[in-house]
Protein backbone atom coordinates (compact mmCIF):
# COMPACT_ATOMS: atom_id res chain seq x y z
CA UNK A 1 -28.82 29.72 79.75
CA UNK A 2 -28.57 28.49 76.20
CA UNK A 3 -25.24 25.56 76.04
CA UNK A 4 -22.79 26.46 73.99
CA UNK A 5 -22.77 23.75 71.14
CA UNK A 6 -19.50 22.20 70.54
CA UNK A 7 -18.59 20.75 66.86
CA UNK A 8 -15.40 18.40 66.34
CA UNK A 9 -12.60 19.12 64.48
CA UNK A 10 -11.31 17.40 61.61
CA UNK A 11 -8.50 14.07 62.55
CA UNK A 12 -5.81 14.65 60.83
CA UNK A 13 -2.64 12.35 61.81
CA UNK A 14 0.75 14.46 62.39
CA UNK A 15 4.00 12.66 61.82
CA UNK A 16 7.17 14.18 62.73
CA UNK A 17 8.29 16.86 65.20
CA UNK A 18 7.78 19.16 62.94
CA UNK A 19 3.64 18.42 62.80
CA UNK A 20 3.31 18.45 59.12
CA UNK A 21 0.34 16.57 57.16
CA UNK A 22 1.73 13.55 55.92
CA UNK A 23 0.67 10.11 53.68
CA UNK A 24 1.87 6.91 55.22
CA UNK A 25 3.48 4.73 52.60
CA UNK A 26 0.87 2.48 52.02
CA UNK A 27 -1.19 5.19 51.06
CA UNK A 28 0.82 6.67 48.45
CA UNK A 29 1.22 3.03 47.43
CA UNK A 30 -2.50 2.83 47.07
CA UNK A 31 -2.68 6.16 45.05
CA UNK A 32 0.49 4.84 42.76
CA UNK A 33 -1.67 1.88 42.21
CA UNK A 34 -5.05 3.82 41.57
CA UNK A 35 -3.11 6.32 38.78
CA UNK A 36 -1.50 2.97 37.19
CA UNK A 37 -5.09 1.55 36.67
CA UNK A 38 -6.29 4.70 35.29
CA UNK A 39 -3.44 5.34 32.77
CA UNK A 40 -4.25 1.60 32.01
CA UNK A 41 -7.64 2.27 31.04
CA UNK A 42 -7.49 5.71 29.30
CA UNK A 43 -4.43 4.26 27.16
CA UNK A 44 -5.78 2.23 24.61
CA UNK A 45 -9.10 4.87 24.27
CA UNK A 46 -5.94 7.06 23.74
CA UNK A 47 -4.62 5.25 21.17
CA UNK A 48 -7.68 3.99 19.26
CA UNK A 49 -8.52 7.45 18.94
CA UNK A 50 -5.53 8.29 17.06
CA UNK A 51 -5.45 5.99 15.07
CA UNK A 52 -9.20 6.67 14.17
CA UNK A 53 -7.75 10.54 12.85
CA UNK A 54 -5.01 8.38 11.07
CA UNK A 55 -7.54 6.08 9.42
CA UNK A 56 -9.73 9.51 8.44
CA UNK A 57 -6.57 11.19 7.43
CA UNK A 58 -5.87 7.74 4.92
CA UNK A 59 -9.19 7.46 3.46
CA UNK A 60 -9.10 11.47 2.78
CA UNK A 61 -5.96 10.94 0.94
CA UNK A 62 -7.16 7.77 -1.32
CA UNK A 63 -10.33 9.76 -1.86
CA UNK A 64 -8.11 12.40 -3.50
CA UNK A 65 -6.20 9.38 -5.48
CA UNK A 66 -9.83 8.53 -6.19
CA UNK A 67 -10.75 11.73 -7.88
CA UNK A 68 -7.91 11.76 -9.97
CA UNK A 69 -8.13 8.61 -11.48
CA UNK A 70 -11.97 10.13 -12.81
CA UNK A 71 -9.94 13.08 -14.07
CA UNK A 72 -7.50 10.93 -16.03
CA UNK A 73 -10.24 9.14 -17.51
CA UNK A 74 -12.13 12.01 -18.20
CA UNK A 75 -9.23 13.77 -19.94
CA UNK A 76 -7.69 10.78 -21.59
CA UNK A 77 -10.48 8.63 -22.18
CA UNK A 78 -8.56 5.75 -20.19
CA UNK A 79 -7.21 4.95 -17.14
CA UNK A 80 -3.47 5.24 -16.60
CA UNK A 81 -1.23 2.04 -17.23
CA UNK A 82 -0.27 -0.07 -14.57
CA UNK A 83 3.29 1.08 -16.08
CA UNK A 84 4.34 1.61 -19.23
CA UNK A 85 6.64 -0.34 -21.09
CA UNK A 86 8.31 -0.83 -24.95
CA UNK A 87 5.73 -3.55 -26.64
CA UNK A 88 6.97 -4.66 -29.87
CA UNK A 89 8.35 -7.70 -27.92
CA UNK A 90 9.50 -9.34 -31.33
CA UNK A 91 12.12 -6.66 -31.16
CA UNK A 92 12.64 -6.38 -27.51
CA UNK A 93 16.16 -7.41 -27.61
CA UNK A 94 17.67 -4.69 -29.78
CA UNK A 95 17.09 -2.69 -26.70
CA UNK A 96 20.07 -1.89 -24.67
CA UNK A 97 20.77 -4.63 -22.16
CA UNK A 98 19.78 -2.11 -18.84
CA UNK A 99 16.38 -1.21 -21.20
CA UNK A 100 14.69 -4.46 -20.50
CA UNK A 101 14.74 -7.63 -18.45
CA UNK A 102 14.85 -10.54 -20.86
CA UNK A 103 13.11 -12.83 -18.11
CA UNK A 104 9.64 -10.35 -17.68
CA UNK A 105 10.26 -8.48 -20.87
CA UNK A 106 10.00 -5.48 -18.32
CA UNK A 107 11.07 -2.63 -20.81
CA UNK A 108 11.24 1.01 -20.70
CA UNK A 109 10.34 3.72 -20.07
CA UNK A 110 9.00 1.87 -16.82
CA UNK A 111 6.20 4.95 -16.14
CA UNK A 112 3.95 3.97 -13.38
CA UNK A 113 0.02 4.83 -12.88
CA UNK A 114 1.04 7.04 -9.36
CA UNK A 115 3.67 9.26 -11.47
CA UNK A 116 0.48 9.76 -14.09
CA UNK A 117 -1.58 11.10 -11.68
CA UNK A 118 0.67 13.74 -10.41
CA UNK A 119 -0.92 17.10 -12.29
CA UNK A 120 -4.12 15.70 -11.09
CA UNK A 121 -2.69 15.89 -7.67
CA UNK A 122 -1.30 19.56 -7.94
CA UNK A 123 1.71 18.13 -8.71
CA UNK A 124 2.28 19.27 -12.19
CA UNK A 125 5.61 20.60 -11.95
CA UNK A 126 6.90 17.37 -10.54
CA UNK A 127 5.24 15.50 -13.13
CA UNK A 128 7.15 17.72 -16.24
CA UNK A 129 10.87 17.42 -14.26
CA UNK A 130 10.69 13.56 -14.10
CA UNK A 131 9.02 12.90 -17.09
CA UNK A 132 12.09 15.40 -19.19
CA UNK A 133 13.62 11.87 -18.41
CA UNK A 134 13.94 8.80 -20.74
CA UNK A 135 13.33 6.57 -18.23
CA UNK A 136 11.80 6.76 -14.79
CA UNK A 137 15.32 5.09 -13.43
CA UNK A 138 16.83 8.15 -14.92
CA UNK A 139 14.46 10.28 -13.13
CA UNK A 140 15.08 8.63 -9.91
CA UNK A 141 18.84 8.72 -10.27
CA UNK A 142 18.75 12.23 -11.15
CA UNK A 143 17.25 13.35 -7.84
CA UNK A 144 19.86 15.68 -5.97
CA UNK A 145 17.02 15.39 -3.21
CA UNK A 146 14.35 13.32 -2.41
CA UNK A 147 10.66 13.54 -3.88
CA UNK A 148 8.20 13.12 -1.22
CA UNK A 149 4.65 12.88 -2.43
CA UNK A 150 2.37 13.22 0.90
CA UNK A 151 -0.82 11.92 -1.22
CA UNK A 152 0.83 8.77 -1.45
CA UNK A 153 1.47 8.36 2.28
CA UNK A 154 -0.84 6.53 4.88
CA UNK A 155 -0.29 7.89 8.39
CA UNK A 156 -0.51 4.96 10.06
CA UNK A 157 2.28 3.48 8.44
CA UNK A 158 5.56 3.02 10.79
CA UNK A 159 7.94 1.61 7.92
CA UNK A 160 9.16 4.74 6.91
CA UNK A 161 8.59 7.16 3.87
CA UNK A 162 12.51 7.64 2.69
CA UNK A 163 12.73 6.71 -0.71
CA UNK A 164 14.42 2.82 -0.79
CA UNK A 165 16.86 1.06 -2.80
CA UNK A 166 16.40 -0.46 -5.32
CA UNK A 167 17.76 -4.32 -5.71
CA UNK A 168 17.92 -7.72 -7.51
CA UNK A 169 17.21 -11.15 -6.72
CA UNK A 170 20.19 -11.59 -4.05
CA UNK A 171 19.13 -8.13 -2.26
CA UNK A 172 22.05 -6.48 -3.86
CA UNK A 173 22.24 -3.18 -5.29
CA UNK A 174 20.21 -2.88 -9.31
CA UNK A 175 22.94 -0.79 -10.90
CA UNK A 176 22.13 1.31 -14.17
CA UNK A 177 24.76 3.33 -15.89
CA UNK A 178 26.88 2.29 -13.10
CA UNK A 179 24.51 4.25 -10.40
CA UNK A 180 22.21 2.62 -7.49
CA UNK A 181 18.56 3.44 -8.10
CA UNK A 182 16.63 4.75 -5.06
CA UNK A 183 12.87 5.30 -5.43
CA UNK A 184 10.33 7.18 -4.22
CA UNK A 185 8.06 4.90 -1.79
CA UNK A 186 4.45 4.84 -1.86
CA UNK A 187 1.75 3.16 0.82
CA UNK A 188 -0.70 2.90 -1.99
CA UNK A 189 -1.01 0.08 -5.17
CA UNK A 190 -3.03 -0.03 -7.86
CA UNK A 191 -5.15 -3.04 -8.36
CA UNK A 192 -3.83 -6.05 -10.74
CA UNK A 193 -7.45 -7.95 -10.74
CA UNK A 194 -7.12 -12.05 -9.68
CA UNK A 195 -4.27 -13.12 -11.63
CA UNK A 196 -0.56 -12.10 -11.55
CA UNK A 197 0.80 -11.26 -14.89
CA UNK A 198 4.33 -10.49 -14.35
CA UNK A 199 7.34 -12.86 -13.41
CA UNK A 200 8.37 -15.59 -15.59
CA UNK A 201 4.73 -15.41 -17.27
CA UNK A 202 4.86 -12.35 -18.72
CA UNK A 203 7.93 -12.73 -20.60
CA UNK A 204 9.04 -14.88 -23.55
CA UNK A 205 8.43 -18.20 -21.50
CA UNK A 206 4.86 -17.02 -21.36
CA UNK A 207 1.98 -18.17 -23.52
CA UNK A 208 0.72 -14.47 -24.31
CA UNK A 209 3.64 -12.98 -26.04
CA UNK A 210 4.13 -10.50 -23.89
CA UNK A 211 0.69 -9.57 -24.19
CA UNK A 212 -0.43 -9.43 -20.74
CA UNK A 213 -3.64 -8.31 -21.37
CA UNK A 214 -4.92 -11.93 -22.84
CA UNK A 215 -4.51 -12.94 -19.19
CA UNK A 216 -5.30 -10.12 -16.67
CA UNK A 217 -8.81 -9.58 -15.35
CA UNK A 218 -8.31 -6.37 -13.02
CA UNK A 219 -8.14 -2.43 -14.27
CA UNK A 220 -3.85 -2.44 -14.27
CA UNK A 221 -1.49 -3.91 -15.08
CA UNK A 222 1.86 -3.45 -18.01
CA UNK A 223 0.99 -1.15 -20.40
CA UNK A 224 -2.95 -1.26 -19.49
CA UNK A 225 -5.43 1.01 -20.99
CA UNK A 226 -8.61 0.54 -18.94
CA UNK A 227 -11.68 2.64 -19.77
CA UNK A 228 -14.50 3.07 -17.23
CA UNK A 229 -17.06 1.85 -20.22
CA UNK A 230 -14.82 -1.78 -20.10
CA UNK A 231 -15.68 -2.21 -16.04
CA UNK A 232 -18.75 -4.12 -17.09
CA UNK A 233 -19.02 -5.62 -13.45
CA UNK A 234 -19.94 -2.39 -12.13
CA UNK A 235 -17.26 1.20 -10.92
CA UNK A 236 -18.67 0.64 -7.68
CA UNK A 237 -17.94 -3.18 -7.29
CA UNK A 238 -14.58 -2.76 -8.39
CA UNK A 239 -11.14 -2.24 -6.17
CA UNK A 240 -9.00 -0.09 -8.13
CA UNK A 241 -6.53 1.02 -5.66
CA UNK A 242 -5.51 -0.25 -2.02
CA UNK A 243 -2.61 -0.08 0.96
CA UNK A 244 0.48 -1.88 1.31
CA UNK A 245 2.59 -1.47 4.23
CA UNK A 246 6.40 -0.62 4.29
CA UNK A 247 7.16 -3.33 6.93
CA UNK A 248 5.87 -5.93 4.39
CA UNK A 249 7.97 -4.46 1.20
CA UNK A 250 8.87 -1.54 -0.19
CA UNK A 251 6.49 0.03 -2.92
CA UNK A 252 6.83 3.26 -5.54
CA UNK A 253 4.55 5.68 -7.48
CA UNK A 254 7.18 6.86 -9.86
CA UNK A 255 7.61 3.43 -11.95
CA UNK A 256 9.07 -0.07 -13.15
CA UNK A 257 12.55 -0.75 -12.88
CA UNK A 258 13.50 -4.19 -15.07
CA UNK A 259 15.09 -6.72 -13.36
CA UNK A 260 14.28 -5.49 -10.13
CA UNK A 261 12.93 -7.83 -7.58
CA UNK A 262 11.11 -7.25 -4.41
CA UNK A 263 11.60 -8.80 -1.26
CA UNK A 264 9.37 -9.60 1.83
CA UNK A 265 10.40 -7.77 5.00
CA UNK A 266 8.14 -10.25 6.99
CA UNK A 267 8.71 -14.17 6.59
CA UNK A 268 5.85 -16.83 6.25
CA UNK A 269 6.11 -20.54 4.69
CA UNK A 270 4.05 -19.03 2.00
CA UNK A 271 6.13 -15.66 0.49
CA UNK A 272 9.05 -14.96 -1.08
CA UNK A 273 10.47 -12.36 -3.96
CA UNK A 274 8.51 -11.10 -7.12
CA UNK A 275 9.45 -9.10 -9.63
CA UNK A 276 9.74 -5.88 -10.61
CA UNK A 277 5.71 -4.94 -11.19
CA UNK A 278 4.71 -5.36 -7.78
CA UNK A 279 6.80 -2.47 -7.02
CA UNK A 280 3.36 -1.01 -8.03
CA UNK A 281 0.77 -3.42 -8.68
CA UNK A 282 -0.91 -6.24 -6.48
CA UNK A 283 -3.56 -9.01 -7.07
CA UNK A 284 -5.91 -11.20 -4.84
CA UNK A 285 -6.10 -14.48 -6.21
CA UNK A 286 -6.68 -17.10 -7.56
CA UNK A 287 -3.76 -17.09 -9.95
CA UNK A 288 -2.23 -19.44 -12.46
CA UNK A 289 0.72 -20.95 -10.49
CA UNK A 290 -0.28 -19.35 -7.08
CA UNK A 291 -0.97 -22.67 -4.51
CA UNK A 292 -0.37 -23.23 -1.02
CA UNK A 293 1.54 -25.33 0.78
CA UNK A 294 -1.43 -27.88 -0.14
CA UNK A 295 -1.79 -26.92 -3.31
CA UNK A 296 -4.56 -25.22 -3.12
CA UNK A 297 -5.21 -21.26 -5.40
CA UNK A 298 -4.59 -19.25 -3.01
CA UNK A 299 -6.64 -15.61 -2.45
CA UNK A 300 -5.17 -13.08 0.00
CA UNK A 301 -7.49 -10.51 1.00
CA UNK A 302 -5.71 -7.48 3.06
CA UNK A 303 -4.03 -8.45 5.65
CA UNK A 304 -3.71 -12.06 4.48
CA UNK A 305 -1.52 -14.55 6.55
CA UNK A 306 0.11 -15.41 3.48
CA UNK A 307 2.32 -11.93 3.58
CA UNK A 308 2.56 -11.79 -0.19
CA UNK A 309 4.42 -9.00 -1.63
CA UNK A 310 1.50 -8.43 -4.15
CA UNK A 311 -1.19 -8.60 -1.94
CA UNK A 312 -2.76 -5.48 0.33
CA UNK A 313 -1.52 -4.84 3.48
CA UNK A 314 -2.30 -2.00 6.03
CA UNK A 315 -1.48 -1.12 9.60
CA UNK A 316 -4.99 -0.43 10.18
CA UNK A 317 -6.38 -2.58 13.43
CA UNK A 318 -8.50 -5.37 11.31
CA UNK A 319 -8.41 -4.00 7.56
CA UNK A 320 -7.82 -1.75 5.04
CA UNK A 321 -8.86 0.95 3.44
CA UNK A 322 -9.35 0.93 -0.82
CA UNK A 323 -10.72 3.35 -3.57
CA UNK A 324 -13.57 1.56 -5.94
CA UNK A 325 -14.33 2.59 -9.25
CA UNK A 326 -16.64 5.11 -8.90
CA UNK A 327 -14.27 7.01 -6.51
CA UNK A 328 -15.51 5.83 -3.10
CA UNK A 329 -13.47 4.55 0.17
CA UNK A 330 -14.43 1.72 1.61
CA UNK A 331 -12.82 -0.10 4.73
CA UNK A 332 -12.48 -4.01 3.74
CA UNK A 333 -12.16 -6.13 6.78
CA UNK A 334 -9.79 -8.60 7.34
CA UNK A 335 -12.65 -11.16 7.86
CA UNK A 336 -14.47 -10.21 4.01
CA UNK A 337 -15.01 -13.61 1.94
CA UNK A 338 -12.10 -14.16 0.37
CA UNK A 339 -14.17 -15.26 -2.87
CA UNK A 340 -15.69 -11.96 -2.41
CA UNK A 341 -12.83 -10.11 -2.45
CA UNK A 342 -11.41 -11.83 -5.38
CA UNK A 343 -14.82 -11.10 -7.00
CA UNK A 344 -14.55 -7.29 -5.93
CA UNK A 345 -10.93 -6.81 -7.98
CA UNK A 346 -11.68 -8.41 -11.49
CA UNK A 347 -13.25 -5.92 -13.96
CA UNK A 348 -15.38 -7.91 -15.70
CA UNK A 349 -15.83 -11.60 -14.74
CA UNK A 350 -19.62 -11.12 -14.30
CA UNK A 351 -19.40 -11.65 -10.54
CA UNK A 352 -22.74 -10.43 -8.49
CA UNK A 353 -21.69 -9.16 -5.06
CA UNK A 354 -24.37 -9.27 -2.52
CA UNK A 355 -22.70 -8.13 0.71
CA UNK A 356 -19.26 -7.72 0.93
């Protein structure tokens, strides 16, 4: 007679009268643990892969910027100004008083190279309402709503993309025609080469006259008007356009406003104020007057320690992204040669790049 066989059930432990299943508390403490280390580790993958999409989303958008800077230059034989301003600076001050800053001999009409490249943008109605205005402070002031411009926004940007106020040296209010002046903000600048040619040196305390262009080395700056054929160092060695953060300062496509200064929103032993052109123009270094705290020229590649208001800055994890002359991205890393760098944003100071 064949024996039945006999298999064991499964232990489970009953608590309360009732018999039900049950975890004891050191259990669920164990499985509270084992989700905390998991969220822990998926987290940052999380995280680093949005802000990869942000970081593609960026470079898309500068590529765009990219392309039409070529169409500028292809349609107007030069590259937009930096900004545009009145140049017969033996005759500045007949201007109104509001029309100029007799410090910078910032003038108007105060046109920027972002507001330029708005029909290349599909843009071309907003281009014709603001430029129906004298000046782009008029334009600005004249805004019953705000002009966003999404190619001029980086994603991964967190200080904001309201248009800002606009102010002076003691953070107050710029008034003109008895109005504030809020602007348009931009992540994006446009590339001012090594030197700085605004401030004090630019003006009538200057030894150029007003003529900036006996001093800058880069493709913008005040009333520039770069041609591809004058970038002897090479379109594709050549940093035309870059990011600056909000949290650092506030930056504009539209234009120039004289007498405006901009402050840091960050503090380091090394920054303070500039004036109104690096509302849309930066620089790397080395620059007459520019020294450290050991007096040593200073260059400030993105991302720089230094937290210049005319330098590059990004919210990118270890760099940032900028368009070179021949319309290409390319990620620059917080740890590039700074002499590199410097080399990489002059136009035509015969520098040979190897690697950078």
């Amino acid at each position: 007679m064949l024996k039945q066989r006999k298999f064991s059930e499964p232990h489970f432990r009953m608590h309360g009268s009732g018999g039900r299943i049950a975890f004891t508390l050191i259990e669920l403490l164990i499985v509270i643990a084992i989700i905390g280390v998991l969220v822990g580790l998926l987290l940052p993958a999380v995280q680093a892969a949005r802000e990869a999409s942000r970081r593609i989303s960026c470079t898309n958008q500068l590529k765009q910027l990219g392309l039409a800077l070529h169409n500028y230059e292809s349609s107007q034989r030069q590259l937009p100004a930096g900004y545009l301003s009145y140049d017969r600076y033996a005759a500045i001050g007949s201007l109104p008083g509001e029309d100029f800053d007799p410090v910078t001999w910032d003038a108007a009409p105060g046109w920027g190279w972002g507001g330029a490249l708005l029909p290349f943008l599909e843009h071309q109605s907003v281009y014709e309402w603001i430029h129906s205005k004298r000046t782009c402070w008029e334009a600005a002031q004249s805004m019953t709503s705000p002009i966003q411009v999404s190619s001029f926004f980086c994603p991964s940007v967190s200080g904001g993309v309201e248009p800002f106020l606009v102010v002076d040296g003691s953070e107050q209010p710029l008034w003109k025609s008895g109005r504030e002046i809020w602007l348009p903000r931009s992540h994006y600048v446009a590339s001012h080469g090594q030197e700085e040619c605004w401030g004090a040196l630019s003006g009538p305390a200057g030894d150029w006259g007003g003529q900036v262009s006996k001093l800058a080395d880069g493709p913008f700056y005040r009333n520039s008007k770069t041609r591809f054929a004058d970038i002897r160092d090479g379109l594709s060695s050549t940093i035309m356009l870059g990011e600056h953060t909000s949290l650092l300062s506030d930056k504009t496509w539209l234009g120039v406003v004289p007498s405006a200064v901009v402050h840091p929103k960050a503090s380091s032993p090394e920054n303070g104020p500039e004036s109104a052109a690096t509302l849309m123009l930066v620089h790397s270094g080395p620059a007459i007057g520019e020294v450290d705290l050991l007096g040593q020229p200073i260059i400030h590649p993105p991302n720089y320690p230094t937290l210049h208001v005319g330098q590059m800055q990004s919210e990118h994890p270890s760099g940032a992204n900028v368009v070179l002359g021949d319309g290409s991205v390319r990620f620059i890393a917080n740890t590039i040669d700074r002499t590199a760098f410097a080399s990489a944003t002059s136009i035509c100071e015969g520098e040979v790049l190897h690697e950078w």
